[in-house]
Structure formats: structure tokens, C-alpha cells
Protein backbone atom coordinates (compact mmCIF):
# COMPACT_ATOMS: atom_id res chain seq x y z
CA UNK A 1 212.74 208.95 143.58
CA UNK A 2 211.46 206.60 146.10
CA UNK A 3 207.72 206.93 147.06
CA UNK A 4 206.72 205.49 150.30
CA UNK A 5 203.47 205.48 151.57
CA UNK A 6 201.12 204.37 154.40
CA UNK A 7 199.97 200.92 154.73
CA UNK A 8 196.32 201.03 155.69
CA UNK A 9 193.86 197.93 155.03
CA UNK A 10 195.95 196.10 153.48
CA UNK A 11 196.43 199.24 151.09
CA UNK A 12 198.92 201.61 150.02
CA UNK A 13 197.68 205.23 150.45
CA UNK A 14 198.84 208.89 150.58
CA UNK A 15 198.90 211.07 153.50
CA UNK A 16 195.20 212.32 153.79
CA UNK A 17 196.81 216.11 154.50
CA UNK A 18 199.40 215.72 151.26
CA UNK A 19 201.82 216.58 153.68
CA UNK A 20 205.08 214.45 152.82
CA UNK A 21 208.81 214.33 154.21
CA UNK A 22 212.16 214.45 152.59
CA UNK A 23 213.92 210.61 153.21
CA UNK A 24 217.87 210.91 153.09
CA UNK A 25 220.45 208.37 151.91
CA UNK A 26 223.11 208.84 155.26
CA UNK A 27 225.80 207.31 152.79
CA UNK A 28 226.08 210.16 150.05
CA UNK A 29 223.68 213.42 152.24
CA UNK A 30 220.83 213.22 149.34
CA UNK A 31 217.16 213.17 149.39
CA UNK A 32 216.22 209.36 147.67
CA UNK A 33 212.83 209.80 148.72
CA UNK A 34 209.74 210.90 150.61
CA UNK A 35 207.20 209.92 152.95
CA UNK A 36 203.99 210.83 154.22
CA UNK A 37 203.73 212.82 157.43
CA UNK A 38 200.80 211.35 159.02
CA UNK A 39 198.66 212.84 161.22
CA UNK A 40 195.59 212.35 163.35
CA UNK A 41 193.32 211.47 160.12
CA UNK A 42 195.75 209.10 159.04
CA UNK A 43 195.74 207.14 162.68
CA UNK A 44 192.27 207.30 163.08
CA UNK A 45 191.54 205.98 159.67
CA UNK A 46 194.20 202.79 160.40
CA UNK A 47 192.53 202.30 163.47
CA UNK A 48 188.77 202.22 162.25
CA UNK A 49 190.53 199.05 159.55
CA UNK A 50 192.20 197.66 162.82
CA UNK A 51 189.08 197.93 164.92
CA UNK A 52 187.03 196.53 162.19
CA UNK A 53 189.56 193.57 161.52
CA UNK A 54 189.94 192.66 165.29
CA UNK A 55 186.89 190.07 166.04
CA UNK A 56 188.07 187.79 163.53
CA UNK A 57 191.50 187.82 163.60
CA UNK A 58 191.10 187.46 167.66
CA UNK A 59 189.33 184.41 166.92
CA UNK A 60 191.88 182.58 164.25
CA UNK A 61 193.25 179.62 165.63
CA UNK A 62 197.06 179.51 166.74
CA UNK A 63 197.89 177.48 164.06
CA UNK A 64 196.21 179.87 161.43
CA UNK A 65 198.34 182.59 162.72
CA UNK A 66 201.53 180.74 163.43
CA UNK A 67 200.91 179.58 159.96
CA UNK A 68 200.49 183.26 158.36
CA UNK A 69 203.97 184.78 160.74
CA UNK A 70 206.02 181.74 159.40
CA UNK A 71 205.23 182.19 156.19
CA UNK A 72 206.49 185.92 156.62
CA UNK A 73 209.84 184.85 158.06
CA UNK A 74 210.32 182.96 154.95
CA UNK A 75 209.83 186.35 152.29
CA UNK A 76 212.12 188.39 154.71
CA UNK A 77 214.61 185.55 153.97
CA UNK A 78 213.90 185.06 150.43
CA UNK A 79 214.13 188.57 149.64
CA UNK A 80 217.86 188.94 152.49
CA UNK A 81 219.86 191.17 149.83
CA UNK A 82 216.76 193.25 148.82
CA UNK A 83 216.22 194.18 152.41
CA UNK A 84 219.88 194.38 153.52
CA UNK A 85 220.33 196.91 150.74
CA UNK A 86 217.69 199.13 151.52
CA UNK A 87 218.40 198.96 155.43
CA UNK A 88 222.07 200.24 154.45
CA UNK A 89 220.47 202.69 152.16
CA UNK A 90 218.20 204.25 154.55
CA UNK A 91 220.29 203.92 158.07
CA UNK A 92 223.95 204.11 156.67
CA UNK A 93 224.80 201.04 158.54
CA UNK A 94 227.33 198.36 156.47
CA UNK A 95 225.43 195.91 153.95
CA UNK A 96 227.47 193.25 155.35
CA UNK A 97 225.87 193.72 158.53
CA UNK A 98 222.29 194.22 157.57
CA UNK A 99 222.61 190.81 155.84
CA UNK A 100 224.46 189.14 158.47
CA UNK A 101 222.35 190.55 161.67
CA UNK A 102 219.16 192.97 161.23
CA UNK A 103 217.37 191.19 158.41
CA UNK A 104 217.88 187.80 159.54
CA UNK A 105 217.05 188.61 162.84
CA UNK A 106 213.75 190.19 161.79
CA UNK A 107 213.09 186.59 160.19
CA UNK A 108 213.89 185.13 163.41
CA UNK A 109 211.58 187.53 165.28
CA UNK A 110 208.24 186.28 163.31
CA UNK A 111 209.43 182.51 163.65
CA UNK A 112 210.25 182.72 167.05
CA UNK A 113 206.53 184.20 167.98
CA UNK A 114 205.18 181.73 165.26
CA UNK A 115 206.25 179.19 167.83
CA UNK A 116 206.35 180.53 170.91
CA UNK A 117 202.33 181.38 170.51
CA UNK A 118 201.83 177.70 170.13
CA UNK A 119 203.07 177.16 174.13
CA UNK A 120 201.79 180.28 175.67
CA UNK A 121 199.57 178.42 178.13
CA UNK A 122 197.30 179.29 181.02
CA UNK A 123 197.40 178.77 184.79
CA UNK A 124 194.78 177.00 186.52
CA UNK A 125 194.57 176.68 190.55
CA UNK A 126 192.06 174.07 192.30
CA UNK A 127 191.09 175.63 195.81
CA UNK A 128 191.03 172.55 197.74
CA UNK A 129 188.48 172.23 200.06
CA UNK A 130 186.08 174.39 198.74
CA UNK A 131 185.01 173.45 195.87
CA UNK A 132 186.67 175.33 193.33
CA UNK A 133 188.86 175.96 190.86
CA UNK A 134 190.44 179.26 189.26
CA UNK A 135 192.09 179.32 185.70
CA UNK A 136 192.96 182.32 183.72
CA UNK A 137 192.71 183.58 180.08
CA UNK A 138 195.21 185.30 178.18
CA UNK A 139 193.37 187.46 175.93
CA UNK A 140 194.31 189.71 173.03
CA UNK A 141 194.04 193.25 174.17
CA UNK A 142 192.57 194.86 170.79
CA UNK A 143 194.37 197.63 169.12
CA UNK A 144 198.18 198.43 170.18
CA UNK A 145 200.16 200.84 169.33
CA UNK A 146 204.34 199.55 168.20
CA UNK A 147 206.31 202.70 167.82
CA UNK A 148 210.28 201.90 166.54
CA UNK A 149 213.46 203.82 166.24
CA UNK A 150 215.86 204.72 163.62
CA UNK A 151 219.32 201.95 164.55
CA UNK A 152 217.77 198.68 163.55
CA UNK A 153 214.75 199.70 161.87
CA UNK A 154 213.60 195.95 160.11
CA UNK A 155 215.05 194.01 163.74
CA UNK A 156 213.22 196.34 166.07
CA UNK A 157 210.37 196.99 164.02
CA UNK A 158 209.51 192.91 163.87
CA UNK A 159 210.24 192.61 167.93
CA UNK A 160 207.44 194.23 168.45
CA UNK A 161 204.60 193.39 165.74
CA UNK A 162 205.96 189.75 165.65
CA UNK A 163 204.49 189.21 169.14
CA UNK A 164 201.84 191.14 168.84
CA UNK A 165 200.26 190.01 165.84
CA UNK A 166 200.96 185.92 167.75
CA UNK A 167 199.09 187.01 170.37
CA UNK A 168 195.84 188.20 168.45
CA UNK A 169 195.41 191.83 168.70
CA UNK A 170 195.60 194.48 164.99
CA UNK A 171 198.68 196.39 165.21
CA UNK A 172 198.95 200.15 163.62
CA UNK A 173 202.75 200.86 163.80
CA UNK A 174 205.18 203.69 163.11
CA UNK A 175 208.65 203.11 162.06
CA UNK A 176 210.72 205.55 162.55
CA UNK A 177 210.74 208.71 159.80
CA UNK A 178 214.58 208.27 159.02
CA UNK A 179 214.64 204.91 157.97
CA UNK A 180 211.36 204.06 156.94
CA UNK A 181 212.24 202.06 153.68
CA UNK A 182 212.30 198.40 154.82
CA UNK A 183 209.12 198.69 157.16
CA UNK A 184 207.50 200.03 153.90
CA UNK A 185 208.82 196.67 152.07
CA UNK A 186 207.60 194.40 154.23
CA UNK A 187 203.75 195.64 154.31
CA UNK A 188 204.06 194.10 150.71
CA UNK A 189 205.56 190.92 151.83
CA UNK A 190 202.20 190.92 154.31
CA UNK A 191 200.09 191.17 151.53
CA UNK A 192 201.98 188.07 149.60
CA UNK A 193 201.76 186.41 152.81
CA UNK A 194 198.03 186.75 152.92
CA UNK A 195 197.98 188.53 156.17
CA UNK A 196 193.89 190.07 156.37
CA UNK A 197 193.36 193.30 155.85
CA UNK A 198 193.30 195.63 158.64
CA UNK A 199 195.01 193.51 160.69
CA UNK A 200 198.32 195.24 160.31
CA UNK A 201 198.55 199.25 159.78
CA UNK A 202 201.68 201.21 159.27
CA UNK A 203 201.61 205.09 159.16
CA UNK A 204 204.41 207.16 158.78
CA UNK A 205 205.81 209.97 159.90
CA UNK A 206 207.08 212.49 162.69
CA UNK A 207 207.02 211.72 166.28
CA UNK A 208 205.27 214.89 166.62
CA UNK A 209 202.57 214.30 164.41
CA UNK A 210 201.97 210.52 163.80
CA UNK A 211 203.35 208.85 167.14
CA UNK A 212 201.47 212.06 169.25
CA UNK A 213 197.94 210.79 167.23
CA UNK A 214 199.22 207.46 168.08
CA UNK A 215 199.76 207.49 171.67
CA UNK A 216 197.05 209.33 172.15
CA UNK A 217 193.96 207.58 170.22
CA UNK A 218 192.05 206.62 173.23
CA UNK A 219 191.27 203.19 171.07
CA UNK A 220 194.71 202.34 170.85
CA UNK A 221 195.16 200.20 174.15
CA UNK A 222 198.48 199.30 174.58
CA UNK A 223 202.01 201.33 173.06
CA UNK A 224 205.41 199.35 173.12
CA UNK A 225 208.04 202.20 172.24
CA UNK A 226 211.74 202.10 171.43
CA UNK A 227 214.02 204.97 171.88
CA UNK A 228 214.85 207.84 173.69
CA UNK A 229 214.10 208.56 177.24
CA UNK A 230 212.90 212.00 176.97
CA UNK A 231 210.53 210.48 174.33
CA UNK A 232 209.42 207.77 176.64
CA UNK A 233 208.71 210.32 179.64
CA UNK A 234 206.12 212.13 177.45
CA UNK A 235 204.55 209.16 176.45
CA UNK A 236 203.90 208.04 180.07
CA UNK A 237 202.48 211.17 180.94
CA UNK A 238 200.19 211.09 177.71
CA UNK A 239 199.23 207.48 178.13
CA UNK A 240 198.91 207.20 182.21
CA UNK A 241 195.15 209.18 182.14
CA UNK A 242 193.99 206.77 179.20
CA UNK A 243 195.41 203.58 180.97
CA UNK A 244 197.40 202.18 178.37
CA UNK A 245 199.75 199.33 178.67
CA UNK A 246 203.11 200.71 178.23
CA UNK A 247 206.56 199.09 177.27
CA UNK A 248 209.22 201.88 177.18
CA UNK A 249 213.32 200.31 176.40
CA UNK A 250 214.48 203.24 176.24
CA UNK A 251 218.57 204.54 176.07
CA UNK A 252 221.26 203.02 177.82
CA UNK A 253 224.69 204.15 178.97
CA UNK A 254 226.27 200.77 179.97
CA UNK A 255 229.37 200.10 181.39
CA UNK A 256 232.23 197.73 179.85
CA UNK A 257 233.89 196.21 183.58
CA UNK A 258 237.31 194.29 182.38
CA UNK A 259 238.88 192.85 185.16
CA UNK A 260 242.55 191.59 184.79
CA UNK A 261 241.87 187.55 185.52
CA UNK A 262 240.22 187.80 181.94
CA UNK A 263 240.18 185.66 178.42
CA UNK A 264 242.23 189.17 177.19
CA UNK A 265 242.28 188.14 173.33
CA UNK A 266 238.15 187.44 173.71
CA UNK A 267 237.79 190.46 175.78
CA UNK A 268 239.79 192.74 173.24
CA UNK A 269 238.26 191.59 170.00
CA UNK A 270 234.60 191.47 171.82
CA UNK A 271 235.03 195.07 173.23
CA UNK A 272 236.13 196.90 170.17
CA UNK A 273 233.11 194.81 168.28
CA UNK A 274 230.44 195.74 171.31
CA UNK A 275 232.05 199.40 171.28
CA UNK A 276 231.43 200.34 167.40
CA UNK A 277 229.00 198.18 165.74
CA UNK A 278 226.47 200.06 163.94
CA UNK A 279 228.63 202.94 164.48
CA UNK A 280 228.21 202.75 168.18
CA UNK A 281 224.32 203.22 167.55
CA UNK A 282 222.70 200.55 169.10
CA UNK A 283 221.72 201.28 172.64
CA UNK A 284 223.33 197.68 174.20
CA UNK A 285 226.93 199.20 173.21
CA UNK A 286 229.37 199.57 175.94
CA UNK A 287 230.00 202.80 175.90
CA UNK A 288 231.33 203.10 179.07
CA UNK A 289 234.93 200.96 179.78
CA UNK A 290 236.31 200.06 182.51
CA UNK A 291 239.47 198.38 182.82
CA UNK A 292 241.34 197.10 185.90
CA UNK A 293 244.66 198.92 186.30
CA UNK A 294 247.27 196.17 186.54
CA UNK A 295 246.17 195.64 182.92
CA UNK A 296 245.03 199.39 181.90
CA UNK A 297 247.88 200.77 179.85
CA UNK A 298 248.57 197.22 177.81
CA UNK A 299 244.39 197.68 177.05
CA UNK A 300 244.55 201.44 176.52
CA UNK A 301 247.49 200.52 173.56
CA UNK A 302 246.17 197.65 172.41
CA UNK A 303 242.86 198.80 172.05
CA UNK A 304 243.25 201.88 170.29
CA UNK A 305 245.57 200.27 167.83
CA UNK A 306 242.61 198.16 166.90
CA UNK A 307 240.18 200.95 166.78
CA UNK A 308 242.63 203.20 164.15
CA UNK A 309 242.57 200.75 161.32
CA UNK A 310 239.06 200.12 161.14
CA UNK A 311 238.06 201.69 157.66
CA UNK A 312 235.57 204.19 157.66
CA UNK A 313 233.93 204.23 154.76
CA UNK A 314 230.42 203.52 151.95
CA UNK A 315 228.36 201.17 153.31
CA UNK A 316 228.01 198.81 150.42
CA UNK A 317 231.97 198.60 150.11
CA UNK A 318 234.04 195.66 150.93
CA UNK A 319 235.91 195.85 154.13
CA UNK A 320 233.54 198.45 155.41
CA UNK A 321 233.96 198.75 159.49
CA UNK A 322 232.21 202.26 159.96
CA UNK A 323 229.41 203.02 157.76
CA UNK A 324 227.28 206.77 157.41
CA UNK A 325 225.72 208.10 160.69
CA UNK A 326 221.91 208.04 160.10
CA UNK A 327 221.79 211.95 159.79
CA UNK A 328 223.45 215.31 159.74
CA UNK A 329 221.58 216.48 162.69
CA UNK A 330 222.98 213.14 164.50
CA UNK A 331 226.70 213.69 163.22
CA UNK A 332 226.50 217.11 164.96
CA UNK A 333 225.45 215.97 167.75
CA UNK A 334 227.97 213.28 168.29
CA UNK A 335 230.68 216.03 167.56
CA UNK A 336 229.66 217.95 170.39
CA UNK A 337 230.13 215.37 172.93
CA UNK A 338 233.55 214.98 171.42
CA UNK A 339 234.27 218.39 171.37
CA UNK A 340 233.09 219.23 174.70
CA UNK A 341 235.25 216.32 176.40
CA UNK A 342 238.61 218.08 176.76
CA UNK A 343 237.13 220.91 178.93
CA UNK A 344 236.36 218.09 181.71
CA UNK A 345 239.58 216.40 181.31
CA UNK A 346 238.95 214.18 178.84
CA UNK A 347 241.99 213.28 176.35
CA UNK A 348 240.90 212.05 173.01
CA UNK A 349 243.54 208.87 172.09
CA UNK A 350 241.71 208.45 168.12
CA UNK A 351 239.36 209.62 166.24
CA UNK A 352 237.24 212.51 166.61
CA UNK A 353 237.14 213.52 163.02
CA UNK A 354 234.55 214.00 160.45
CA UNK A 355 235.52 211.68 157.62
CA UNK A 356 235.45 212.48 153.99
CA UNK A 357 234.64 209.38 151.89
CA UNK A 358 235.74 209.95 148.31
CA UNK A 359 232.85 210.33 146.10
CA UNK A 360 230.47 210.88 148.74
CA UNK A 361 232.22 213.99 150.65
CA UNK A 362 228.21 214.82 151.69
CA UNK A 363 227.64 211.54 153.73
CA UNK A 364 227.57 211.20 157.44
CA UNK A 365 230.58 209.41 158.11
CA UNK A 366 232.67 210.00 162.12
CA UNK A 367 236.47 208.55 162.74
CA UNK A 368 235.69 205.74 165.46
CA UNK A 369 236.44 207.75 168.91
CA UNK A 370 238.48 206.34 171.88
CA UNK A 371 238.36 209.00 175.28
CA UNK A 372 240.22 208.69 178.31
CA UNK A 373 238.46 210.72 181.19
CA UNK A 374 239.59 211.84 184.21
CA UNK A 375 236.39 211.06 186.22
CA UNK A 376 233.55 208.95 185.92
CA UNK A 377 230.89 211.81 186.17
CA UNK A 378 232.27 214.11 183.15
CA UNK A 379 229.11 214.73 181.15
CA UNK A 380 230.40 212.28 178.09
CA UNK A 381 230.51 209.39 180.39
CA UNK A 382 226.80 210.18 182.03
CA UNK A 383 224.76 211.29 178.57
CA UNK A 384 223.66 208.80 176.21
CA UNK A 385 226.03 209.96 172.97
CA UNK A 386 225.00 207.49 170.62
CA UNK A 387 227.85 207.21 168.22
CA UNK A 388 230.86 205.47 167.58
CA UNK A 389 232.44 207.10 171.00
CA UNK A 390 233.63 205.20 173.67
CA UNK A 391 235.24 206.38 177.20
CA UNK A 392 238.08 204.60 178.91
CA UNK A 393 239.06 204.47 182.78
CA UNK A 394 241.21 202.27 185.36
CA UNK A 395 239.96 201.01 188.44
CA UNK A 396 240.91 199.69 191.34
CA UNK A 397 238.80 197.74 193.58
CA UNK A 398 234.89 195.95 192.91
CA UNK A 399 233.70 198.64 194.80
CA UNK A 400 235.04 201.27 192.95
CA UNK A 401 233.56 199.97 189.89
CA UNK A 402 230.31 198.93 190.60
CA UNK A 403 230.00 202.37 192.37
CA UNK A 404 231.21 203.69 188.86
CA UNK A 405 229.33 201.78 186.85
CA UNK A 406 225.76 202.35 188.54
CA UNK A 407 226.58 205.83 189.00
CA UNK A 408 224.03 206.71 186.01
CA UNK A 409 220.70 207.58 185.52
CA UNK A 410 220.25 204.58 183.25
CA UNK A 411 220.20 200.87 183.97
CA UNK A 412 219.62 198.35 180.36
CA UNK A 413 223.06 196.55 180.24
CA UNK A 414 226.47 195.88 181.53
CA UNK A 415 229.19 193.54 180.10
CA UNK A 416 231.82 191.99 182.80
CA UNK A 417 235.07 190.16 181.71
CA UNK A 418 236.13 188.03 184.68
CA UNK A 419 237.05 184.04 185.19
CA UNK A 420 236.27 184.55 188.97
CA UNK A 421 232.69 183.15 189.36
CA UNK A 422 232.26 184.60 192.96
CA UNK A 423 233.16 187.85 191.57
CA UNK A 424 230.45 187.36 189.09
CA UNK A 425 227.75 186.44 190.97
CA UNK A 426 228.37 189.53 193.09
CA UNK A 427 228.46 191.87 190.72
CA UNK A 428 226.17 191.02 188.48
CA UNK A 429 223.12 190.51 191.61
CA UNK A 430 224.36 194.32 192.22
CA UNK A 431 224.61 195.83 189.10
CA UNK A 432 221.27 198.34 188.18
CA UNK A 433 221.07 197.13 184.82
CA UNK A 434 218.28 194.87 182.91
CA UNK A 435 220.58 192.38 180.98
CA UNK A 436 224.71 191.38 182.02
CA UNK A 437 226.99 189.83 180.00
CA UNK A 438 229.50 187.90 181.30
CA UNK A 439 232.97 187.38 178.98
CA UNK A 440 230.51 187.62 175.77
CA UNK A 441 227.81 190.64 174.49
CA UNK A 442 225.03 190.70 172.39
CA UNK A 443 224.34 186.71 172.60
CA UNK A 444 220.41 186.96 172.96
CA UNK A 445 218.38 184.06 173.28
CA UNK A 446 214.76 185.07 172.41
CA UNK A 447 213.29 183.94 175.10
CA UNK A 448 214.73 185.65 177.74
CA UNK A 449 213.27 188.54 179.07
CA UNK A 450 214.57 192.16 177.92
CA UNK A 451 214.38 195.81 178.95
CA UNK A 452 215.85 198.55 181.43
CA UNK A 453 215.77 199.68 184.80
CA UNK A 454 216.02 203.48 185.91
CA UNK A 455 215.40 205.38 182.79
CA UNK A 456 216.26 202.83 180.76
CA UNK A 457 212.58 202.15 180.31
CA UNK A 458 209.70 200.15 182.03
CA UNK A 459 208.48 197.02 180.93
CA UNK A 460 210.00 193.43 179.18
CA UNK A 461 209.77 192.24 176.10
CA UNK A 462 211.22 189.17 174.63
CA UNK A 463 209.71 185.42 174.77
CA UNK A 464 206.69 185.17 177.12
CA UNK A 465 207.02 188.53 178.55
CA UNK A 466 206.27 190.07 175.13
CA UNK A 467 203.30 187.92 174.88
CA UNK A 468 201.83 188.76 178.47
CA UNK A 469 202.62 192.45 177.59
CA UNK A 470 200.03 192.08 174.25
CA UNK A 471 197.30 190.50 176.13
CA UNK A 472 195.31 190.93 179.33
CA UNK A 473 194.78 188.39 182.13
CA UNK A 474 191.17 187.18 183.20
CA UNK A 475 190.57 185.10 185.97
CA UNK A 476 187.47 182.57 186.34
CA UNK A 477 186.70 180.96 189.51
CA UNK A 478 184.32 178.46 189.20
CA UNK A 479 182.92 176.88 191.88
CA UNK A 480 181.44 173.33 191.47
């Protein structure tokens, strides 16, 4: 049995309140473990450690700290199949892919804020003619707040202490309760690393318990969240009559626009990838396609005979397309979208079905899921469903689709097939969404600015805007 517990001074504690959670493997339906449910003592007591550890790690030199987030890159690598295995373990997601994308992305997350805190530089103005000059200071804000979700626990979880840690400020975090396991592991890669005491704190536990005590420490200055939207909403109206900074990316519904003049063979292989990686549980997916109709039916085929011989099956098994869902509660909810679709029209063309896996008939495990809908605002094609479900629908003019495609209340991506560059420039200046692809998804350069529009969240994070976010801006004027 797994024991996780809270990283607080550079220590590994129990919950103050003894209060711990069941922590279940998605892959086989069976408690591996447990974790403290944190609550308000637990917070305050990181954040006393944080407070106390603030002054002088505010003070260490860029190189000190570049230095110290480099040499944490390194362990993640080092220890690749350790982590990979435990991210599968906890999330359900394919080992292949943990080891390929999420861990060596959360290596690339510390060395990329190693840097990029190196050439974070100030303005300075001269008021000519009088005398003067301004220049402002990009301080550390103090003690923030980095809340993280369940789909890529180690990647997301390192996007936002990576840059906040660069930046100078103590960091008490919360990964998220269902997958836990590899934010747990790399507190003791900190420690190796010789990262002070105090400087990083991570408490675990419930939303309702630990992230509540989080969000609402009034020493806590700052909160960058990932994940829902509902969750996000409360946390605004928590934060907004303490002042906090906030940085909400919260869910997505994006559309998938295919337009006939496409690469087709790029656009098919790229589409079933951005439709079902992770098992569709990664909130850039394209949930949403759209395909031209001179080309519709050859996709609609083509397509789904691609999507019914992807193998559903144990994470850790070769060949593995479709790992676990993260949880039961999750599976059930997927099925009801699915379920509910044919009363609006919607024909299901694969998928649909639970899956059995021999030898672990109690894991989490969904058919990939291929629906062709009658109308763009059937509830399947407007609510975030967060599984491997995608919908399908012709078009037949721009207008129609950008119409189509913005008719949501969310706005954080959009991919567009097309070899027309006027029709690209158009669409993507109109499109309400925070990041387009064009003929390619998920290529992220990290220093490029990221986040939603509409309920997709507030805020950017990524490259320079994630180190503005973690620290405030004084101006001097000096006049001379």
C-alpha cells in the first residue's frame, strides 16, 4: 500500500486531522493507496514554512536558482521510467505516452524557466526634457498558490511551480487528489536537488478542503488554477475580495475546422491523434469536427475506420491506444453524454461501449466514440465531455463554420486544416479562441503565451507571461 503524504519544510508529514483518502489504480478499479486530506491546519502550517523561507530565497541570485531548477530537470529525466510508471498507474493514461510526452515535458518545464529567468529583463523610459527617467522592477510576489488537475498531473503540475519558483516567490501547491503519486515523487527529487526548505510546499487533498484553505489564506497572494470552469468561477468569487492574482485555463470545447483544399493524409492521422490522446482528456482536444462537405463522407469513412482498430486496453501493454479513464465517477459521466446523444439526433458511428480488459474487468476503460449530430447546438457538442468522444458535422461555407465553431461558451483552442493562407488569416483573426492551429495541433513552443477566452479561463501562462503573472511591477521615477 502506497503512503503519500504532505510535503511541508522540506518534510514529509501526515495530515494534522488523520484524515486520509482512498488513491485508485484507473487500470484494474483498486485502492493502491492513500493520501492525506488536508485541511486549513495543514495550509496554514505550509504557509508559516513558505512565509518564513521567502526573504532569502527572494534574494538568491538568478543563477543560484536557475542552477537549483536545472538540476531538477535532470532527476525528472534520470528517473523517466520511474515517473512514467507511476503517472500511468495513478491517471490510467498509456506508459508509452507518459514517457514519451508528460514526464519529459515536466523536465522541459523547469529548464525552460531555468533559462528563461536569466532574460526576464526590465523596462526603463528616460522622460526627455525633464529630467527624468522611469524603470521598473519585477518583483517576486511572496506566497502563491499553484492548484493542478487530474489529465497531466507531472506536465501541469511543473507549468506552474517551474515559473514560479524562477521568479522568486515559495510556492504551496495542490495536485490534484486522483493522481497525486508523481507530484509526491518529485518533492523527494527537491530535496536531492537541494531546493531550501520551505521554499516549496505540497498539501494534498480535496478541492473542498485543501484548495478552499488554499484559495482562501489571505497570505497566499497569487492562485494559478487548472481545470474546470465551474471550479474556476468559485475561485474568482473567493479570491476577488482578498485581491489575489488569478490565472484560471480552465475547459475547452474546441472545434476541429477541415476544409477540403487540405494535406488530407496529415489532416486524418493528426485528427484522430488530437481527437483521443489521453483518452480524449486533455482539454486542447478537438472535440468538436468540422469537415467541409465536398470531402465529408470520404472523412466520415475514413475516419472511423481508423478510430475502430485502436486497441483499448492496460496501460503498461504494448500497442496500447486507449488506456483506463482516471475514475469510475468520470467513466459514468462520459457514458451519459453518449447515451443522451441519440435523443437530439445524434447517431453514434463507433464506440460507445464500456470495455472489459481481460484480467482487469474492474478498470475504467471506454470504446473510442465517433458522433454524427444533426446540429451544432445538441448539448454533446456545447458541454465539455472530457473523454475519448468526438462529434462530427459538414459544412458549407466560412461563415457557417466560424458561426459554428464560436457558437460556445468556451474559447482555449481551435485547429484549421486549410492550404489557403487568406482563408487562414481570416479565420483565425475571428475565431474566439486563445491558441489556433493551423494544419498541425499540440506543437507548443514554450514561450508563447497560453490560456482561454470566454470561460475558458482568464489569464496567460507560458514564457514571459508566466513570469509577469508570479511577480508584481514597481515603477521608480527618478528625477535627476
Amino acid at each position: 500500500m502506497q503512503t503519500i503524504q504532505n510535503y511541508i519544510n522540506g518534510t514529509f508529514e501526515d495530515p494534522l486531522s488523520g484524515d486520509w483518502l482512498d488513491n485508485y489504480c484507473p487500470a484494474n478499479g483498486e485502492v493502491y493507496g492513500k493520501i492525506p486530506n488536508s485541511d486549513q491546519a495543514d495550509v496554514d502550517k505550509a504557509y508559516e514554512a513558505a512565509k518564513t523561507a521567502f526573504p532569502e530565497w527572494s534574494e538568491t541570485t538568478l543563477d543560484h536558482r536557475s542552477r537549483l531548477l536545472l538540476k531538477i530537470a535532470d532527476l525528472i529525466e534520470t528517473n523517466l521510467q520511474r515517473f512514467a510508471e507511476a503517472e500511468s498507474q495513478d491517471n490510467g493514461k498509456p506508459v508509452n505516452l507518459a514517457k514519451s510526452i508528460d514526464i519529459p515535458r515536466a523536465a522541459s518545464n523547469f529548464r525552460f524557466f531555468a533559462h528563461a529567468i536569466t532574460q526576464f529583463s526590465s523596462e526603463s523610459h528616460e522622460s526627455v526634457g525633464l529630467n527624468a527617467i522611469n524603470f521598473t522592477l519585477r518583483q517576486p510576489i511572496g506566497v502563491v498558490g499553484c492548484i493542478s488537475p487530474w489529465n497531466l498531473p507531472l506536465y501541469l503540475f511543473t507549468w506552474k511551480i517551474a515559473p514560479a519558483l524562477a521568479a522568486g516567490n515559495c510556492v504551496i501547491a495542490k495536485p490534484s487528489e486522483i493522481t497525486p503519486l508523481t507530484a509526491f515523487l518529485l518533492s523527494e527529487l527537491c530535496t536531492e536537488a537541494g531546493l531550501p526548505k520551505g521554499v516549496l510546499n505540497i498539501v494534498h487533498g480535496l478541492g473542498k478542503t485543501t484548495g478552499q484553505a488554499i484559495i482562501e489564506h489571505p497570505g497566499i497572494k497569487a492562485i494559478s488554477f487548472t481545470g474546470g470552469t465551474t471550479t474556476g468561477a468559485h475561485i474568482a468569487r473567493t479570491a476577488a475580495p482578498l485581491f489575489k492574482k488569478l490565472s484560471l485555463e480552465l475547459g475547452g470545447k474546441n472545434p476541429n475546422i477541415i476544409f477540403a483544399d487540405c494535406d488530407y493524409d496529415a489532416m486524418l492521422e493528426t485528427t484522430l491523434r488530437s481527437s483521443f490522446s489521453n483518452q480524449g482528456q486533455i482539454c486542447l482536444c478537438g472535440s468538436r469536427i468540422f469537415v467541409e462537405t465536398s470531402i465529408y463522407e470520404k472523412f466520415k469513412a475514413d475516419f472511423v475506420s481508423k478510430v475502430k482498430v485502436l486497441k483499448v486496453g492496460h496501460p503498461s501493454e504494448s500497442g496500447t491506444n486507449i488506456g483506463a479513464l482516471v475514475s469510475q465517477s468520470h467513466l459514468e459521466k462520459v457514458m451519459t453524454y453518449i447515451e443522451e446523444a441519440p435523443q437530439e439526433g445524434g447517431k453514434i458511428l463507433c464506440g460507445g461501449h464500456a470495455v472489459s480488459v481481460k484480467g482487469f474487468e474492474n478498470g475504467y476503460y471506454l470504446e473510442p466514440t465517433v458522433i454524427e449530430v444533426a446540429t451544432d447546438t445538441c448539448k454533446i457538442n456545447q458541454e465539455e465531455v472530457f473523454g475519448p468522444v468526438v462529434t462530427i458535422m459538414p459544412f458549407e461555407t466560412e461563415d457557417q463554420v466560424l458561426d459554428m465553431a464560436n457558437k460556445v461558451k468556451y474559447g482555449l483552442s481551435a485547429t484549421l486544416w486549410t492550404n489557403d493562407l487568406k482563408r487562414t488569416m481570416r479565420l483565425s483573426k475571428k475565431l474566439e479562441a486563445g491558441i489556433i492551429w493551423v494544419n498541425t495541433w499540440m506543437l507548443r513552443d514554450l514561450r508563447t503565451p497560453f490560456g482561454g477566452m470566454k470561460s475558458s479561463g482568464v489569464g496567460r501562462e507560458g514564457g514571459f507571461e508566466a513570469l509577469r503573472f508570479f511577480t508584481e511591477a514597481k515603477n521608480i521615477c527618478i528625477k535627476y
